[in-house]
N, C-alpha and C. Protein backbone atom coordinates (compact mmCIF):
# COMPACT_ATOMS: atom_id res chain seq x y z
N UNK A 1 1.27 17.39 24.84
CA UNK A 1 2.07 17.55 23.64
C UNK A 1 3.21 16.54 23.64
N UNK A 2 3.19 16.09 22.79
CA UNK A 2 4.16 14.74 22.69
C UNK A 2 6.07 15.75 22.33
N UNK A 3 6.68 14.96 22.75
CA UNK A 3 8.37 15.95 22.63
C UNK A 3 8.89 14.91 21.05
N UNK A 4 8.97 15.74 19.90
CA UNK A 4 9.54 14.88 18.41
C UNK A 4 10.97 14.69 18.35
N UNK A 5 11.78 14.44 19.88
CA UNK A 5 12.74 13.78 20.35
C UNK A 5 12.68 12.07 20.42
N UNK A 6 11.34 12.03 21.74
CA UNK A 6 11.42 10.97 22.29
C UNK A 6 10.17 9.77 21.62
N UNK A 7 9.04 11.11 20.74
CA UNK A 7 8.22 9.53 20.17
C UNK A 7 8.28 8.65 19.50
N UNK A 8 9.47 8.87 18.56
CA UNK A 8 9.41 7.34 17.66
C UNK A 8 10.33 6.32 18.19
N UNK A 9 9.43 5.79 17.37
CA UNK A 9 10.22 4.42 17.74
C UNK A 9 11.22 3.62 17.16
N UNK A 10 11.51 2.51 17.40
CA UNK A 10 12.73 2.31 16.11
C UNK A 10 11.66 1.65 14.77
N UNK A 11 10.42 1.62 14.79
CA UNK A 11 9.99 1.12 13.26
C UNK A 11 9.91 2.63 12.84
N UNK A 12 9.59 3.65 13.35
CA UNK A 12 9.43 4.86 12.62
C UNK A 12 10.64 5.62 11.92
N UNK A 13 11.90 4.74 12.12
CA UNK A 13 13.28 5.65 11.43
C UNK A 13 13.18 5.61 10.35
N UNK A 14 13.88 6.54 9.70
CA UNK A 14 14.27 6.47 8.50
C UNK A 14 15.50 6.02 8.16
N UNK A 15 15.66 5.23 6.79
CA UNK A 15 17.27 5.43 6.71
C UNK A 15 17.47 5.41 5.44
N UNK A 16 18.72 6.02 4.99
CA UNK A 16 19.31 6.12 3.76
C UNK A 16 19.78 5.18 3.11
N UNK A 17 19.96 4.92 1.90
CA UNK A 17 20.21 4.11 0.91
C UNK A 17 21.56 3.29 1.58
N UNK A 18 22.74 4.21 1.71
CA UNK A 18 23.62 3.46 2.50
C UNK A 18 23.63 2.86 3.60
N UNK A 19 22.21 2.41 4.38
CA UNK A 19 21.98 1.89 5.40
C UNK A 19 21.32 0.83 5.09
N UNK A 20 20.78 0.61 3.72
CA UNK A 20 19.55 -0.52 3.75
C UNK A 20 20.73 -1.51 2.37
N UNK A 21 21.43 -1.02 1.36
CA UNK A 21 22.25 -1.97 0.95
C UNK A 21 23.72 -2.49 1.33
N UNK A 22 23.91 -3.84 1.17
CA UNK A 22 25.27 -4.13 1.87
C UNK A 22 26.21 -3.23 1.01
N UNK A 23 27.48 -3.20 1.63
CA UNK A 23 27.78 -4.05 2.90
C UNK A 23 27.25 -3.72 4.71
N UNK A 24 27.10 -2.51 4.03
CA UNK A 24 26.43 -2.20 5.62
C UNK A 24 25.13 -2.30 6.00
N UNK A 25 23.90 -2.08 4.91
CA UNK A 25 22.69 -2.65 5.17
C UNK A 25 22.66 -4.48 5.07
N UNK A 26 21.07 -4.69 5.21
CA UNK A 26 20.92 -6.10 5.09
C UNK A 26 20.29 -6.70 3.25
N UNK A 27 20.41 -5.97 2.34
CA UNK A 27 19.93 -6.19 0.98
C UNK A 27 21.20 -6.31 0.19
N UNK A 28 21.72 -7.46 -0.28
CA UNK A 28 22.72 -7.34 -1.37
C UNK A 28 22.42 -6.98 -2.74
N UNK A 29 22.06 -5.79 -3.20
CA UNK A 29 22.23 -5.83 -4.81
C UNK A 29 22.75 -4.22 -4.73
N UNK A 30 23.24 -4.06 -5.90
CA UNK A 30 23.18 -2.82 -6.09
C UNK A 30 22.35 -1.97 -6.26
N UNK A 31 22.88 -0.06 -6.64
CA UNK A 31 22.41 0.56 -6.82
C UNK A 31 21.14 0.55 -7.58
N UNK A 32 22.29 0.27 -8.84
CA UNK A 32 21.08 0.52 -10.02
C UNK A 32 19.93 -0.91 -9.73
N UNK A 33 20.32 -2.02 -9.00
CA UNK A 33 19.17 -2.64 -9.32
C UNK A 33 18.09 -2.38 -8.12
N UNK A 34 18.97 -1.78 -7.36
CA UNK A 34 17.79 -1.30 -6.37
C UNK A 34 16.54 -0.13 -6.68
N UNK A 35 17.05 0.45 -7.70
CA UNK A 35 16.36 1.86 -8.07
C UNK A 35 15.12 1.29 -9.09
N UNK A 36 15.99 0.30 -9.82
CA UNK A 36 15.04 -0.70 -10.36
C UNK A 36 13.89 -1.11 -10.16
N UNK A 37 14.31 -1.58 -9.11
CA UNK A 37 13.12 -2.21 -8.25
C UNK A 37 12.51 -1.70 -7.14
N UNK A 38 12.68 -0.66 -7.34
CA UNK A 38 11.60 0.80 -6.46
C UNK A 38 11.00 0.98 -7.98
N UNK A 39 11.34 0.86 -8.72
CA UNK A 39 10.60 1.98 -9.87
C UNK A 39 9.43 0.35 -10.48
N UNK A 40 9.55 -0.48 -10.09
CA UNK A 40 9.14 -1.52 -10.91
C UNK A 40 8.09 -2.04 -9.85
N UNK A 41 8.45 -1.73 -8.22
CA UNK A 41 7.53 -1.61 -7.04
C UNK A 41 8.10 -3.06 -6.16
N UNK A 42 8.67 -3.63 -7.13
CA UNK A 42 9.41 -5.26 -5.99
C UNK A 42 10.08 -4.35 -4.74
N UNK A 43 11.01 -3.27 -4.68
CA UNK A 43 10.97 -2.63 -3.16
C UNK A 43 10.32 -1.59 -3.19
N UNK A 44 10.67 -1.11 -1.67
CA UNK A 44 9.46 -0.13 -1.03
C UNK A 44 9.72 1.22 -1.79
N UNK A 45 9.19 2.01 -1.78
CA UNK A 45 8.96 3.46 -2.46
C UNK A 45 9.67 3.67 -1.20
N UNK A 46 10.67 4.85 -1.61
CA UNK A 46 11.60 6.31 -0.73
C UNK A 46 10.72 6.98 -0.17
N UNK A 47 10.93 8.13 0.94
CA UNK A 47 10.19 9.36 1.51
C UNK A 47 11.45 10.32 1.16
N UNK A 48 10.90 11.48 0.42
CA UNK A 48 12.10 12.13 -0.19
C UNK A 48 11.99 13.57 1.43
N UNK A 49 12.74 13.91 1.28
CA UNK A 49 13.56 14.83 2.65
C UNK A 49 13.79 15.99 2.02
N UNK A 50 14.22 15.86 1.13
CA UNK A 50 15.07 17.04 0.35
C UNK A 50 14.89 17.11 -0.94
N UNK A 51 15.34 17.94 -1.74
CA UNK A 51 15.54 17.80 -3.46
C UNK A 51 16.82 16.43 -3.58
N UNK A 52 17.50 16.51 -2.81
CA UNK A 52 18.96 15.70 -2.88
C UNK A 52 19.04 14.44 -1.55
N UNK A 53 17.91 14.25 -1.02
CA UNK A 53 17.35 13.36 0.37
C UNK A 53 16.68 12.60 0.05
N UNK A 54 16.72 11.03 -0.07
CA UNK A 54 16.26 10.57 -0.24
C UNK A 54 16.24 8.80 0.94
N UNK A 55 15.35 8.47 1.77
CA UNK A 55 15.41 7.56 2.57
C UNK A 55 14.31 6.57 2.82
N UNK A 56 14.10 5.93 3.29
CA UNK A 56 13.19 4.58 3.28
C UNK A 56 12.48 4.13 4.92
N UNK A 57 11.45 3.83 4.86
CA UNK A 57 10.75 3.26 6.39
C UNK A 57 11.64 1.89 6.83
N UNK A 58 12.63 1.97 7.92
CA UNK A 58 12.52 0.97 8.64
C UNK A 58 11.89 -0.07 8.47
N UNK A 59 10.14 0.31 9.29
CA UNK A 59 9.64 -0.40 9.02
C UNK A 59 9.71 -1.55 7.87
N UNK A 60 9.34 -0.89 6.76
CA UNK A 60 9.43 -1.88 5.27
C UNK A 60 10.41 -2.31 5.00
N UNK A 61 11.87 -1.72 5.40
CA UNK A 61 13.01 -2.53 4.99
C UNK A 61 12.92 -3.81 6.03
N UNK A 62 12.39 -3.90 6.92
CA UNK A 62 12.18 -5.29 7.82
C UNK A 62 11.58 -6.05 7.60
N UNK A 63 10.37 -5.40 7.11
CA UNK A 63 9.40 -6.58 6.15
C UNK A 63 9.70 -7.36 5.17
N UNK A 64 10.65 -6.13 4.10
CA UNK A 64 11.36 -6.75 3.21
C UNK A 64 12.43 -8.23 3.15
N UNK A 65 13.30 -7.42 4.26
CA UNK A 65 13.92 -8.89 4.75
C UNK A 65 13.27 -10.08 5.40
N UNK A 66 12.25 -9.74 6.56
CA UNK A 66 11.84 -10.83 6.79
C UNK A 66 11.10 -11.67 5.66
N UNK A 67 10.56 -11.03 4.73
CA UNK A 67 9.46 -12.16 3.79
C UNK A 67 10.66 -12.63 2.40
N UNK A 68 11.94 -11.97 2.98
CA UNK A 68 12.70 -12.63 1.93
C UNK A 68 12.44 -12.35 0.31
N UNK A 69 13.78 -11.82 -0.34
CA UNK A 69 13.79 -11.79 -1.63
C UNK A 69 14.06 -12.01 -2.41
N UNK A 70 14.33 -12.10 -3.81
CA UNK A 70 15.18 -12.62 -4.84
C UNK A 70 15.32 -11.33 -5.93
N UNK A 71 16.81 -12.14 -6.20
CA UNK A 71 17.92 -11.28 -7.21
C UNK A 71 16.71 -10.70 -8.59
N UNK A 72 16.03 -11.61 -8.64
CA UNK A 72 15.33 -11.63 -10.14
C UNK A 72 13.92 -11.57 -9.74
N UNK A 73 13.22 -10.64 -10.70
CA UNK A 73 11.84 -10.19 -10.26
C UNK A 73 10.52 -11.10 -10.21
């Protein structure tokens, strides 16, 4: 039986919106254009947690940055 302490890894985190846009994440745009562009599919789709939880794969926010993006769709 695996312990759901110690198996993930760091691509398996999750993180919240305030982790993936600056100033403290690595994506500069805002809110609204971020929601934008989840709804339009240029970023990754959320994993919702809660009614009021809403957070994103690691993973894909790395991808995201590494393949590089632009302001405009």
């Amino acid at each position: 039986m695996r312990c759901p302490l110690n198996s993930h890894s760091s691509n398996d985190r999750l993180l919240r919106l305030s982790a993936v846009l600056a100033p403290a994440g690595p994506i500069p745009v805002s809110k609204s254009t971020w929601w934008a562009g989840v709804k339009s599919g240029r970023f990754p789709k959320p994993v919702k947690l809660g009614p009021r939880i809403t957070a994103w794969r690691s993973d894909e926010i790395q991808a995201l940055v590494a393949t590089g993006f632009t302001q405009e769709p």
